[in-house]
N, C-alpha and C. Protein backbone atom coordinates (compact mmCIF):
# COMPACT_ATOMS: atom_id res chain seq x y z
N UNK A 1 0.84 -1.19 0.00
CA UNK A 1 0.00 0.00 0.00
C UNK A 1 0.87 1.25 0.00
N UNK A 2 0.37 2.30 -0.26
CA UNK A 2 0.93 3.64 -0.61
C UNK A 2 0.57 4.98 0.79
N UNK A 3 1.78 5.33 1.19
CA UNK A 3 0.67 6.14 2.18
C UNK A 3 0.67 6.98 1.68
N UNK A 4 -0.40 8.19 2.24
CA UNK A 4 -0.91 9.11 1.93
C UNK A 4 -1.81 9.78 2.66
N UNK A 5 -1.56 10.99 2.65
CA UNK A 5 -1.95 12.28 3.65
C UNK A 5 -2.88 12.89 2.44
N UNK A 6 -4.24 13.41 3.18
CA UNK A 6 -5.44 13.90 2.28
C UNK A 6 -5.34 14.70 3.22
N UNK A 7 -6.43 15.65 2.31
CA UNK A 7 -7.63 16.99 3.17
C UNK A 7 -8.35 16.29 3.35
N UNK A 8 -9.43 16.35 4.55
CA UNK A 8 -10.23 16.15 4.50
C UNK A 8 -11.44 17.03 3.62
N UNK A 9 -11.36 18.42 3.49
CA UNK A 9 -12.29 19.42 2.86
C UNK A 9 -13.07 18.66 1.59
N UNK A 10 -13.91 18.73 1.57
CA UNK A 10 -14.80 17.96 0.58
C UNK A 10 -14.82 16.39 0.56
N UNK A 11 -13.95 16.43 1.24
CA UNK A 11 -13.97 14.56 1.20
C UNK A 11 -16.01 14.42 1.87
N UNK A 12 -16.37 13.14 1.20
CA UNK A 12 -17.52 12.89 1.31
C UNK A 12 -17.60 11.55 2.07
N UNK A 13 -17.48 11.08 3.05
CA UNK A 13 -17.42 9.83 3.45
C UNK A 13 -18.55 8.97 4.14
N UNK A 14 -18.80 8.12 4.30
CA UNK A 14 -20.36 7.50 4.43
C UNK A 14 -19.10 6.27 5.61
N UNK A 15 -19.99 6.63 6.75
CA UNK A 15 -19.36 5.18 7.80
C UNK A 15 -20.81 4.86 7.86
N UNK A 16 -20.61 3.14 7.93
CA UNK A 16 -22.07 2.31 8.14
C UNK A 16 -21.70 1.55 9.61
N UNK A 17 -22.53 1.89 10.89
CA UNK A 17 -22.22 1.80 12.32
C UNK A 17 -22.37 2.84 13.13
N UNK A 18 -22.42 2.73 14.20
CA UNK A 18 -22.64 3.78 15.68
C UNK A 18 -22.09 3.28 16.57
N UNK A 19 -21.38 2.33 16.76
CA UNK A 19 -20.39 2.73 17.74
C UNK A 19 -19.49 2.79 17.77
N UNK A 20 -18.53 1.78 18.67
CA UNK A 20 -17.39 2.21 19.73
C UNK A 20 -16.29 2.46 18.38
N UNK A 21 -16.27 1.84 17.51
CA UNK A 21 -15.59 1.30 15.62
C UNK A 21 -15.56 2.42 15.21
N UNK A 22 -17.02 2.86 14.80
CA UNK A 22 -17.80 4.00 14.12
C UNK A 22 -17.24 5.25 14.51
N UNK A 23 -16.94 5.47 16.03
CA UNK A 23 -16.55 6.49 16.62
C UNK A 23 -15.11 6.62 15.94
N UNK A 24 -14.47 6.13 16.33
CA UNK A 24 -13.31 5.89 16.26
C UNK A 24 -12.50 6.46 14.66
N UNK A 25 -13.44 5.46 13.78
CA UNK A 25 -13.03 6.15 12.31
C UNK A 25 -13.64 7.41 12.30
N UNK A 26 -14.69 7.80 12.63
CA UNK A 26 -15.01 9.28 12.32
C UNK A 26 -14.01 10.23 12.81
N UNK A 27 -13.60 9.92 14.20
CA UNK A 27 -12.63 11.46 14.69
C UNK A 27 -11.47 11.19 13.76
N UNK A 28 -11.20 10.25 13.12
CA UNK A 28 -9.91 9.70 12.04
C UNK A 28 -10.15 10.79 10.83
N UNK A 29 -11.77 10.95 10.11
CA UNK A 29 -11.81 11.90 9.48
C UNK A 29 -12.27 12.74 9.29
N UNK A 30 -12.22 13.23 11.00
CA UNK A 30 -13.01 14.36 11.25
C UNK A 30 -12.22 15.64 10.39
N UNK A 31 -13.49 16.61 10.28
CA UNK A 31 -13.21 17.64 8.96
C UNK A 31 -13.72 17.59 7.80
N UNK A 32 -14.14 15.86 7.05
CA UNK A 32 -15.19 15.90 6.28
C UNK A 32 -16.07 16.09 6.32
N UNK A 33 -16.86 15.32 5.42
CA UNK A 33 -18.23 15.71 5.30
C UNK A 33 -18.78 14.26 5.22
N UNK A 34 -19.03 14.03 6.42
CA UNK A 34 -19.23 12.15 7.19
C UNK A 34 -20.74 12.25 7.45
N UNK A 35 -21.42 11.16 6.64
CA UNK A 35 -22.80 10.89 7.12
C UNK A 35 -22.66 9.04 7.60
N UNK A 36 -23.62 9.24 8.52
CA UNK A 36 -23.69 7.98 9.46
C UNK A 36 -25.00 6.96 8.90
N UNK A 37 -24.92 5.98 9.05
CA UNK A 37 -26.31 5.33 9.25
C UNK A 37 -26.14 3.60 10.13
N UNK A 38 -27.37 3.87 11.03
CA UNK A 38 -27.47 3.21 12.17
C UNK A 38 -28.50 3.01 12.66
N UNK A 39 -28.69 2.32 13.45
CA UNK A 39 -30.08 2.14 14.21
C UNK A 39 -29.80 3.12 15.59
N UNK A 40 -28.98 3.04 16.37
CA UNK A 40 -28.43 3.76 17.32
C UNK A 40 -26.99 4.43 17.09
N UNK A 41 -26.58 5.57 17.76
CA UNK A 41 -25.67 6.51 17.53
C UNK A 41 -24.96 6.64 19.47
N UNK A 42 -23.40 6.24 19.67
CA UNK A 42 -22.81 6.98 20.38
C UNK A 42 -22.94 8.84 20.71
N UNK A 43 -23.30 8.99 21.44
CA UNK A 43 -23.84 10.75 21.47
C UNK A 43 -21.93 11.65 21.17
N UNK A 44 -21.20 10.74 21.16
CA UNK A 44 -19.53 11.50 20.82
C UNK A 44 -19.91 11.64 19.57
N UNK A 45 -20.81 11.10 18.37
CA UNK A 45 -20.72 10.96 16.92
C UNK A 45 -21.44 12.54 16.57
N UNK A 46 -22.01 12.80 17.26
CA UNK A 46 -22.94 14.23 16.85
C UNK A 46 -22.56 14.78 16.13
N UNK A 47 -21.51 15.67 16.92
CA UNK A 47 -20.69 16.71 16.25
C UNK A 47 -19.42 16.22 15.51
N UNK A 48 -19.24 15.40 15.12
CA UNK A 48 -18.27 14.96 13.91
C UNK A 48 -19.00 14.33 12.54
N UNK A 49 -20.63 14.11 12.53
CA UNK A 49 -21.43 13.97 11.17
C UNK A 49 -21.69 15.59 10.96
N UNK A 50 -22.16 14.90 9.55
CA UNK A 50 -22.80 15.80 8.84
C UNK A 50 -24.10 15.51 8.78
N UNK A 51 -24.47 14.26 8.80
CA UNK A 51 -25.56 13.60 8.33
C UNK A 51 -25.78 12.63 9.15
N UNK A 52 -26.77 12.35 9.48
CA UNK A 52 -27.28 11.17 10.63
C UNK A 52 -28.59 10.49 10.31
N UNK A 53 -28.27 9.31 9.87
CA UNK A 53 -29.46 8.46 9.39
C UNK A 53 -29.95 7.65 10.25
N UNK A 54 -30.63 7.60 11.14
CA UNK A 54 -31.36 6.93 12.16
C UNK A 54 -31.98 5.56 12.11
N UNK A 55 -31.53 4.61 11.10
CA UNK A 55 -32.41 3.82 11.30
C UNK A 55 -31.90 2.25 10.93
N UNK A 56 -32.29 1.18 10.87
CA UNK A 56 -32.01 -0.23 10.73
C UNK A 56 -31.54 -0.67 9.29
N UNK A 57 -29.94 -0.85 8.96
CA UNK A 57 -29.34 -0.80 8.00
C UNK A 57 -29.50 -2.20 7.19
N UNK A 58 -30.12 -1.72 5.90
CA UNK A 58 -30.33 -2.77 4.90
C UNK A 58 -29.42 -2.65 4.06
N UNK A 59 -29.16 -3.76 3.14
CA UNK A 59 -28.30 -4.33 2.25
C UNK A 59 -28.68 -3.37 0.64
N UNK A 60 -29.90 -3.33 0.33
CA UNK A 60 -30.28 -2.75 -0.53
C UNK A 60 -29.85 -0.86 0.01
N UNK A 61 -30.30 -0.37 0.40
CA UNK A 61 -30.18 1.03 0.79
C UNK A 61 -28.35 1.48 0.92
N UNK A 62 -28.05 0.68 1.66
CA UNK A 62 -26.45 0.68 1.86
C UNK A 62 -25.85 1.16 -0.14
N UNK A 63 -26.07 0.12 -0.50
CA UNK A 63 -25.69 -0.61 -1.87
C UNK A 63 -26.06 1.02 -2.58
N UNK A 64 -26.93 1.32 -2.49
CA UNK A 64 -27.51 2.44 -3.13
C UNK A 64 -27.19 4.02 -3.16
N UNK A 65 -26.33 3.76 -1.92
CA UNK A 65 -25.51 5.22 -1.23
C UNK A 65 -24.00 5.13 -1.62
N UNK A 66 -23.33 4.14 -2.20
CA UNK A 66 -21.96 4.08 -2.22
C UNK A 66 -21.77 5.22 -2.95
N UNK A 67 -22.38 4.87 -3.88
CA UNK A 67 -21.91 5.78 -5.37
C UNK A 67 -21.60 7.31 -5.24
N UNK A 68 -22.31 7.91 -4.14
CA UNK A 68 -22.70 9.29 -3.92
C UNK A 68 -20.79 9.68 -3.00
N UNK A 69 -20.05 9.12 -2.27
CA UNK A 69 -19.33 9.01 -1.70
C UNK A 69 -18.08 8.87 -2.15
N UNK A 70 -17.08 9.41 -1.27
CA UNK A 70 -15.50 9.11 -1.69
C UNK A 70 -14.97 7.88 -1.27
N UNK A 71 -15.13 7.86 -0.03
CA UNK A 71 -14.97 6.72 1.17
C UNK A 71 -16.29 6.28 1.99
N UNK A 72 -15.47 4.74 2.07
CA UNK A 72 -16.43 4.01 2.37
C UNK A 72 -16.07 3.45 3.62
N UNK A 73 -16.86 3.41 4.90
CA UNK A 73 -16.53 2.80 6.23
C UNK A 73 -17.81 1.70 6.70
N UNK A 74 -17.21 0.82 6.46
CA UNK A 74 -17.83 0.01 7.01
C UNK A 74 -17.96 -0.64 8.65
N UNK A 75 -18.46 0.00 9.28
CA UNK A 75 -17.99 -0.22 11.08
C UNK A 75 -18.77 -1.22 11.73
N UNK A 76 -19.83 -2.09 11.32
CA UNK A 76 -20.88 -2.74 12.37
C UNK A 76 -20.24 -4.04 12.49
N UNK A 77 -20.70 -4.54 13.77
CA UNK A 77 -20.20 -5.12 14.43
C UNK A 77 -20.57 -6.66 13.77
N UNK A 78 -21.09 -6.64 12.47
CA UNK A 78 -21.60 -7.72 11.83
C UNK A 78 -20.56 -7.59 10.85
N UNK A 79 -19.60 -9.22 10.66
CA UNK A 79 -18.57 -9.00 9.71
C UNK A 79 -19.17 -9.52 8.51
N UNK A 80 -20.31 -10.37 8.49
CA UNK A 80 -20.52 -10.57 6.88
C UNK A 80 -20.99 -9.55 6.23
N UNK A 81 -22.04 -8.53 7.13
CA UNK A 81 -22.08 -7.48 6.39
C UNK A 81 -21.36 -6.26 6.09
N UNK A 82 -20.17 -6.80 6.79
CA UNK A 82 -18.99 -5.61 6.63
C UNK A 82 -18.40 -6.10 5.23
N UNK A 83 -17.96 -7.49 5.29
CA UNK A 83 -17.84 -7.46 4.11
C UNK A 83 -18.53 -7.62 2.39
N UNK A 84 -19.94 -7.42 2.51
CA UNK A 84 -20.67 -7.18 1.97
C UNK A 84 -20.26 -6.05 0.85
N UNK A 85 -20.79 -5.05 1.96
CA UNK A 85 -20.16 -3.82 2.07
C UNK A 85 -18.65 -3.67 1.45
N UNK A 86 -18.03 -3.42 1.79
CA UNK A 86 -16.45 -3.46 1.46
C UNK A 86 -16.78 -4.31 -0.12
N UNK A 87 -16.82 -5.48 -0.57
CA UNK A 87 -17.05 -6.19 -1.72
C UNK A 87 -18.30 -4.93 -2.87
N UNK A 88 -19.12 -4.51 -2.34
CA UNK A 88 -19.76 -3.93 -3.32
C UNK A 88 -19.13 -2.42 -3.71
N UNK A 89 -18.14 -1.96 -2.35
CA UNK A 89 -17.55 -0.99 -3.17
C UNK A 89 -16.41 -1.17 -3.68
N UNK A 90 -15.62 -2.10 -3.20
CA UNK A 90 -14.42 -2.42 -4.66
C UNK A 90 -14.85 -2.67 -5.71
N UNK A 91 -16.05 -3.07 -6.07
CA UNK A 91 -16.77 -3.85 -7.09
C UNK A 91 -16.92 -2.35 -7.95
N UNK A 92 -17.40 -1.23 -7.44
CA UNK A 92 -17.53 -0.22 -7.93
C UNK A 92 -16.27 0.98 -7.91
N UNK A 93 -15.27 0.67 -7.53
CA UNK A 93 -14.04 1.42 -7.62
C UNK A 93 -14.37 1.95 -6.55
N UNK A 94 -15.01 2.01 -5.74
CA UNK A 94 -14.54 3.42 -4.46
C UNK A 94 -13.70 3.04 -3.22
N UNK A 95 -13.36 3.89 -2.33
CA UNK A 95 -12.01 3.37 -1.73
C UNK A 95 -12.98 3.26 -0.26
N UNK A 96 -12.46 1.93 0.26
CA UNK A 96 -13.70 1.65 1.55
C UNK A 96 -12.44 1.03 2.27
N UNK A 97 -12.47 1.22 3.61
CA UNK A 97 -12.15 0.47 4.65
C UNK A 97 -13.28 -0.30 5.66
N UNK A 98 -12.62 -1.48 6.02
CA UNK A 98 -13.71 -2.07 6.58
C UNK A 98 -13.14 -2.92 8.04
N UNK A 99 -14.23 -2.67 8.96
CA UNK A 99 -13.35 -3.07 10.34
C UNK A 99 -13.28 -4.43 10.24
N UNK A 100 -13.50 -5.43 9.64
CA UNK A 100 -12.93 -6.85 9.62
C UNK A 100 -11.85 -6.95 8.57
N UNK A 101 -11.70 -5.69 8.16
CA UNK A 101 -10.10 -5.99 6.81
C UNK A 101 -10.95 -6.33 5.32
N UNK A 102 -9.51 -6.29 4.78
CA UNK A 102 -9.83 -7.04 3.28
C UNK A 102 -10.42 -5.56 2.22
N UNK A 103 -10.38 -3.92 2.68
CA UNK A 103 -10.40 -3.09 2.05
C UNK A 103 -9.51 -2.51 1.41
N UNK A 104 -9.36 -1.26 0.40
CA UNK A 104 -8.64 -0.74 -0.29
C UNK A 104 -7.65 0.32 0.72
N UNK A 105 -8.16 0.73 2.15
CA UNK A 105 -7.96 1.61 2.17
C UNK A 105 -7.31 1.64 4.12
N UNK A 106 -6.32 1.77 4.69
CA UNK A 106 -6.51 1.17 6.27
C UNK A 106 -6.32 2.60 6.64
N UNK A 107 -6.92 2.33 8.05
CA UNK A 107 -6.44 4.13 8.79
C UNK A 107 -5.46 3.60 9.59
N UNK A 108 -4.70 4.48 9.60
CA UNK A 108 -3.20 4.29 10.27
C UNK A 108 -3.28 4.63 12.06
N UNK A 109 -2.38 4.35 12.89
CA UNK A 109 -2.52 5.40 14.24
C UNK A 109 -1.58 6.45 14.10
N UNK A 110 -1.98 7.46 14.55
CA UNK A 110 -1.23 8.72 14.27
C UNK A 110 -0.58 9.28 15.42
N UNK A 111 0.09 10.07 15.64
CA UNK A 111 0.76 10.77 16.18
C UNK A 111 0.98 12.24 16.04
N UNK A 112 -0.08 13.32 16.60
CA UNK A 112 0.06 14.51 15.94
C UNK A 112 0.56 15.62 16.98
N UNK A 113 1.54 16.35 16.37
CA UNK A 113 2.23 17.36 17.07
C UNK A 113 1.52 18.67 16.21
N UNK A 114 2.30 19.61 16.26
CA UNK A 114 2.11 21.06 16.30
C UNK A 114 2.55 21.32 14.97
N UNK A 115 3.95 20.73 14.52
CA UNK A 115 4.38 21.12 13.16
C UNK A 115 4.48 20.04 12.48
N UNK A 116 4.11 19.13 12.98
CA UNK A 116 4.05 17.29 11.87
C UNK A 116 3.11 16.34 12.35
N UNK A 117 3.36 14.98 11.57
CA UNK A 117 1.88 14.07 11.82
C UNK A 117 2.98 13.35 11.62
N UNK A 118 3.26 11.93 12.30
CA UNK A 118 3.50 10.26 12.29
C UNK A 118 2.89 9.77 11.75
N UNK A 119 2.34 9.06 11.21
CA UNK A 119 1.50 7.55 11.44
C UNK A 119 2.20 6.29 10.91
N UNK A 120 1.30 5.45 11.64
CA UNK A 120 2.00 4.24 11.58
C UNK A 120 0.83 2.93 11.14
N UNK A 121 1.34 2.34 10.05
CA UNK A 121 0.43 0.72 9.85
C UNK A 121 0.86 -0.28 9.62
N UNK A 122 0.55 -1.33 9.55
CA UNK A 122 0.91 -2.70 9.46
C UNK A 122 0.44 -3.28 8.11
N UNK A 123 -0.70 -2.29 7.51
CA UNK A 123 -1.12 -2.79 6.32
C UNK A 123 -2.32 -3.78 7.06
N UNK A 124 -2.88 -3.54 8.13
CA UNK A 124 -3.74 -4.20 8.48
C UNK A 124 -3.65 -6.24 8.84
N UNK A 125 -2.23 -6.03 8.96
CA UNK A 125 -1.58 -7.32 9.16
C UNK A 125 -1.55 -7.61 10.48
N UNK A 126 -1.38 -6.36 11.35
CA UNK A 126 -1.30 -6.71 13.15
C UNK A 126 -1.64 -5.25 13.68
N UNK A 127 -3.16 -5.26 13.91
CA UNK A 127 -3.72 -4.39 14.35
C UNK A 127 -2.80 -3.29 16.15
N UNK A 128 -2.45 -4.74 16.65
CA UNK A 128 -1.86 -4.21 17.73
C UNK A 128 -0.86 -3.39 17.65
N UNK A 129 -0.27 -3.60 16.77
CA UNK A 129 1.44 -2.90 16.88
C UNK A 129 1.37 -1.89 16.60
N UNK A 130 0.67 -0.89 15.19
CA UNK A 130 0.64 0.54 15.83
C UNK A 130 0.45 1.29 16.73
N UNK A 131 -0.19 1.20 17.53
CA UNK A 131 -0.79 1.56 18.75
C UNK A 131 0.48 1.52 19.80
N UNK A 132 1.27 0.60 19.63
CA UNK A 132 2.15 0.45 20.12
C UNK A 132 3.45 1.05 19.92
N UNK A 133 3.72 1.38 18.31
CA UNK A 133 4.52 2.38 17.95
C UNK A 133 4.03 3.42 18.79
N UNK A 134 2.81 4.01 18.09
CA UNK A 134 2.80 5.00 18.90
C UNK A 134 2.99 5.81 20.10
N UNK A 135 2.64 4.80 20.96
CA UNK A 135 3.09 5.45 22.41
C UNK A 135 4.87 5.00 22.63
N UNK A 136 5.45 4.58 22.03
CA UNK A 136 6.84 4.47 22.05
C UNK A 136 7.16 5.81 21.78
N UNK A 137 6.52 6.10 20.55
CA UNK A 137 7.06 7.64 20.04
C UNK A 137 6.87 8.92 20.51
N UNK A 138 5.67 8.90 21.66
CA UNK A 138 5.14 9.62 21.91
C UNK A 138 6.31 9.97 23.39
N UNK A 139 7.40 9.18 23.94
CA UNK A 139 8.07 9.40 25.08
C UNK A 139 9.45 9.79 23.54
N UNK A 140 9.58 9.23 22.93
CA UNK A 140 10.78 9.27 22.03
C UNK A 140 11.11 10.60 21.53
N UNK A 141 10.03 10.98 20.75
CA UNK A 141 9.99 12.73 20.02
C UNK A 141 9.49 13.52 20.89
N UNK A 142 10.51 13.97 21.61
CA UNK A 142 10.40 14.54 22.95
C UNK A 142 10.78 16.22 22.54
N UNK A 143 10.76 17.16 23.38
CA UNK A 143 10.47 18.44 22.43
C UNK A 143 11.90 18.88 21.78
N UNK A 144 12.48 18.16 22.13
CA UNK A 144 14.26 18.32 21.34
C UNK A 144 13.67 18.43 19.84
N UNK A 145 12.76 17.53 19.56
CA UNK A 145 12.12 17.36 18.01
C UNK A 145 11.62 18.52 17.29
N UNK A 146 10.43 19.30 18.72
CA UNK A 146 9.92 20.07 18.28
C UNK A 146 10.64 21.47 17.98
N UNK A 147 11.49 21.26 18.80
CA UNK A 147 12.80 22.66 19.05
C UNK A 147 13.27 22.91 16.94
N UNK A 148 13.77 21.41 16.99
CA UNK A 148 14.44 21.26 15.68
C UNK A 148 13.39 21.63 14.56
N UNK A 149 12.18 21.25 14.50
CA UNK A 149 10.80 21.25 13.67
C UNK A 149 11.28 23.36 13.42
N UNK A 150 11.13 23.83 14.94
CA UNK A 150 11.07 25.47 14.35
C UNK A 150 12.65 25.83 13.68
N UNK A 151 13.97 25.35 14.03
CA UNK A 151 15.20 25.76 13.91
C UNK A 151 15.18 25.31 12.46
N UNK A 152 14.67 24.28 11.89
CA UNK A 152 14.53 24.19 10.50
C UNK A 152 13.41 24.98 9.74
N UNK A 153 12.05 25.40 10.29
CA UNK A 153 11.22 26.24 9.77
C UNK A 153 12.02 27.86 9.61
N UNK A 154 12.44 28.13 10.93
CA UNK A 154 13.40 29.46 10.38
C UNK A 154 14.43 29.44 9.28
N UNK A 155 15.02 28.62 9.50
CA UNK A 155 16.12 28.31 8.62
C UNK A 155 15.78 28.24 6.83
N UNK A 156 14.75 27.77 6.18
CA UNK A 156 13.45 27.98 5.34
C UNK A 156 13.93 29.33 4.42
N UNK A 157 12.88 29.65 5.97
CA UNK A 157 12.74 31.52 5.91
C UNK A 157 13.91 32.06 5.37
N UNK A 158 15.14 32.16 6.37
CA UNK A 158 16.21 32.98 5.89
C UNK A 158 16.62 32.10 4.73
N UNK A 159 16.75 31.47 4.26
CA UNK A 159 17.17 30.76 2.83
C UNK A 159 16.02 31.21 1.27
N UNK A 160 15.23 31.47 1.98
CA UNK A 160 13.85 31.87 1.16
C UNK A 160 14.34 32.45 0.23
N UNK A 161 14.36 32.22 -1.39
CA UNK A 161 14.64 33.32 -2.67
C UNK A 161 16.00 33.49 -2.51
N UNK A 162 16.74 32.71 -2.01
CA UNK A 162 18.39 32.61 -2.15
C UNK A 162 19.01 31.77 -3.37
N UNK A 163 19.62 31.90 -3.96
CA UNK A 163 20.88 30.56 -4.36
C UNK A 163 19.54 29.84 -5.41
N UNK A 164 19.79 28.45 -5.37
CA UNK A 164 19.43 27.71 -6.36
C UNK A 164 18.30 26.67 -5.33
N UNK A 165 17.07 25.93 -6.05
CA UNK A 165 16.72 25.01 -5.08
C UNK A 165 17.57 24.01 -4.50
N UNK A 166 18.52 23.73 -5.52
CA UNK A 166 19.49 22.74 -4.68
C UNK A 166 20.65 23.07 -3.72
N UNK A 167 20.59 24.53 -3.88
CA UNK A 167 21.25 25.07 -3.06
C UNK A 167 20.72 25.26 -1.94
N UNK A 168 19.25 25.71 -1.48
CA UNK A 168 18.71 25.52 -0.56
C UNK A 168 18.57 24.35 0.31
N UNK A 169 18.20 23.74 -0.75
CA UNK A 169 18.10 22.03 -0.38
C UNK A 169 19.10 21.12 0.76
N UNK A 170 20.24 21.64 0.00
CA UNK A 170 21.43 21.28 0.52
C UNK A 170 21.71 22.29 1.80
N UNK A 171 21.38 23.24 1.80
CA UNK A 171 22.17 23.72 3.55
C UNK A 171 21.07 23.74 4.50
N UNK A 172 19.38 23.35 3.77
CA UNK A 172 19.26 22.48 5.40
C UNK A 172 19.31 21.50 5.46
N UNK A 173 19.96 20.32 4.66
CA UNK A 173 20.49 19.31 4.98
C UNK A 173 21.92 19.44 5.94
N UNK A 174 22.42 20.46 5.72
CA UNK A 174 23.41 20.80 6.74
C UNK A 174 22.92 21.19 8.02
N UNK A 175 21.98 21.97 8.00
CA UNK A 175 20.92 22.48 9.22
C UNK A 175 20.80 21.13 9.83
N UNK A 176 20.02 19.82 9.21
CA UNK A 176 19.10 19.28 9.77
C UNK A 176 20.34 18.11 10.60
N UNK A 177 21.41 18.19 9.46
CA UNK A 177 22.29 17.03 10.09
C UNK A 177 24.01 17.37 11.38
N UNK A 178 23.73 18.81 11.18
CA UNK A 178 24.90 19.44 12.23
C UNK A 178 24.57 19.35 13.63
N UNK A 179 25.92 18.12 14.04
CA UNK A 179 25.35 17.89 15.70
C UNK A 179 25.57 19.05 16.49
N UNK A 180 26.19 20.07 16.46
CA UNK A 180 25.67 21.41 16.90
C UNK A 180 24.72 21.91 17.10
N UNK A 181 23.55 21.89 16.11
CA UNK A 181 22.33 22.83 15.66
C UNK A 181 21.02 21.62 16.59
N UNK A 182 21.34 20.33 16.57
CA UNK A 182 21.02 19.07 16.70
C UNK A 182 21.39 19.51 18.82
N UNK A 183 22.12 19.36 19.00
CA UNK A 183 22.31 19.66 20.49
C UNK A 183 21.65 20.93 21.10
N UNK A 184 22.16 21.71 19.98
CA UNK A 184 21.13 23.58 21.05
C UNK A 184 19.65 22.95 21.03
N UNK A 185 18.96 22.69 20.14
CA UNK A 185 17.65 22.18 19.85
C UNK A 185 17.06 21.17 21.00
N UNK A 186 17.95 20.47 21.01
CA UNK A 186 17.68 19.57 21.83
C UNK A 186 17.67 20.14 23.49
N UNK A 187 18.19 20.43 23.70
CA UNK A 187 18.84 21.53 24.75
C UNK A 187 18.13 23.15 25.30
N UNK A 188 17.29 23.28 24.11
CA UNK A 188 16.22 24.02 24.32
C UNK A 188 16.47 25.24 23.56
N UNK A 189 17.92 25.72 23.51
CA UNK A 189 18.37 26.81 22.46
C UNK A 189 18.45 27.31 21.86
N UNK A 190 16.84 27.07 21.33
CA UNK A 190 16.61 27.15 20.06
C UNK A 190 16.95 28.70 19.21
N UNK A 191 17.57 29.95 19.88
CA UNK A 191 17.85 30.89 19.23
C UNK A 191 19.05 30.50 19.21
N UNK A 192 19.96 30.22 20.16
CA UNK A 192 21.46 29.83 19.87
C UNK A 192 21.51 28.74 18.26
N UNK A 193 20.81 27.61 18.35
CA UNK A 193 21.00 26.58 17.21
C UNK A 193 20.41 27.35 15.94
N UNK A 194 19.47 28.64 15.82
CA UNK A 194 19.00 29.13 14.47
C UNK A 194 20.47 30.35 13.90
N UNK A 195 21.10 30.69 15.41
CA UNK A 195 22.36 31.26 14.66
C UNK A 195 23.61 30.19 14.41
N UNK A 196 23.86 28.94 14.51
CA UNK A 196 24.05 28.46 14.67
C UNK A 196 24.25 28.03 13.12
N UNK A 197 23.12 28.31 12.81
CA UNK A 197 22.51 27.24 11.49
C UNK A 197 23.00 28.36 10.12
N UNK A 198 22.79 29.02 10.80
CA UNK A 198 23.38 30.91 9.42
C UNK A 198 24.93 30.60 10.07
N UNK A 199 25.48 30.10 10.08
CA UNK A 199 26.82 29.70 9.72
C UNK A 199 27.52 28.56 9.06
N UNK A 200 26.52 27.95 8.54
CA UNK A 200 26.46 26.62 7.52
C UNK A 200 26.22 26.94 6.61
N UNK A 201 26.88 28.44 5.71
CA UNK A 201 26.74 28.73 4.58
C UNK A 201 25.09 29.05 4.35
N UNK A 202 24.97 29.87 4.27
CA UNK A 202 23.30 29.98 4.05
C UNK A 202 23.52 30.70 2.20
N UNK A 203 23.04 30.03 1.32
CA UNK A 203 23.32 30.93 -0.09
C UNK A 203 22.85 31.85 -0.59
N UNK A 204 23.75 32.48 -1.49
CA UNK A 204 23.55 33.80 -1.56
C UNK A 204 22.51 33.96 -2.80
């Protein structure tokens, strides 16, 4: 599989389920434009639909809504009809994930900071182990990271409309890899490591 980072903005996504599943993928793409259908609804789902279909999910009606959609979530706690589901929208090209597997499409666990996003998957091979990355990473990228995240965003800046792209290119690769600039950052210094970094040739 290929990863890949979307907008959500216009994304149109249809999850089939209300709960604990259901929940779960929605705050995943929260920001679209997510309609639900269910017999019952977790009251966390409110404010992350758009659309809320209230009622006892048939095979025919389901089948009939793919088309209108980008993504497809299949969440109920019934796996033949998950994969039902999932089978009628590969059948039709659209990109569906489905909580028993076997879709086009997996949600990853993420890791979100201030100036970047992680995520991590298995390809839906061992559900456990992201989850498990994750909180590894979450003691690991400790704010030494985040220090470095701005000492390279400045660094950007003053390079901005300089030299050549590969000239740019190349001195924050010097930025990013000088255990100097790498220690103030870490260290908290972050004005010491951004002058630090305008002495690694910045081009003219």
């Amino acid at each position: 599989m290929i990863p890949l980072l979307i907008s959500p903005e216009r994304l149109k996504v249809l999850v089939i389920g209300g709960g604990k599943v259901a929940l779960r993928k929605c705050m995943h793409f929260a920001g679209a434009d997510i309609t639900a259908i269910s017999e019952t609804f977790l009251p966390e789902m409110d404010e992350l639909l758009r659309t809320k279909i209230s009622r006892k999910i048939t095979h025919r009606e389901v089948h009939g809504m793919l088309k209108d959609f980008d993504v497809v979530v299949a969440a109920t706690d019934d796996a033949s009809l998950n994969a039902e589901i999932r089978d009628e929208a590969l059948r039709h090209g659209i990109y569906v994930n489905s909580a028993h597997g076997g879709g086009n499409v997996v949600i990853p666990s993420v890791l979100k900071r201030e100036g970047y996003v992680v995520s991590v998957s298995t390809e839906g091979r061992l559900p456990a182990f992201p989850p498990f990355v994750v909180n590894e990473l979450e003691t690991f990228l400790d704010e030494g990271f985040d220090n470095m995240f701005v000492v390279l965003s400045e660094s950007r800046s003053i390079c901005a409309g300089k030299g050549t792209q590969p000239e740019r290119s190349d001195f924050l690769k010097r930025v990013a890899n000088d255990p100097d600039v790498r220690r103030l950052a870490k260290s908290g210094n972050v004005i010491d490591a951004i002058e630090k970094a305008k002495q690694l040739g910045v081009p003219s």
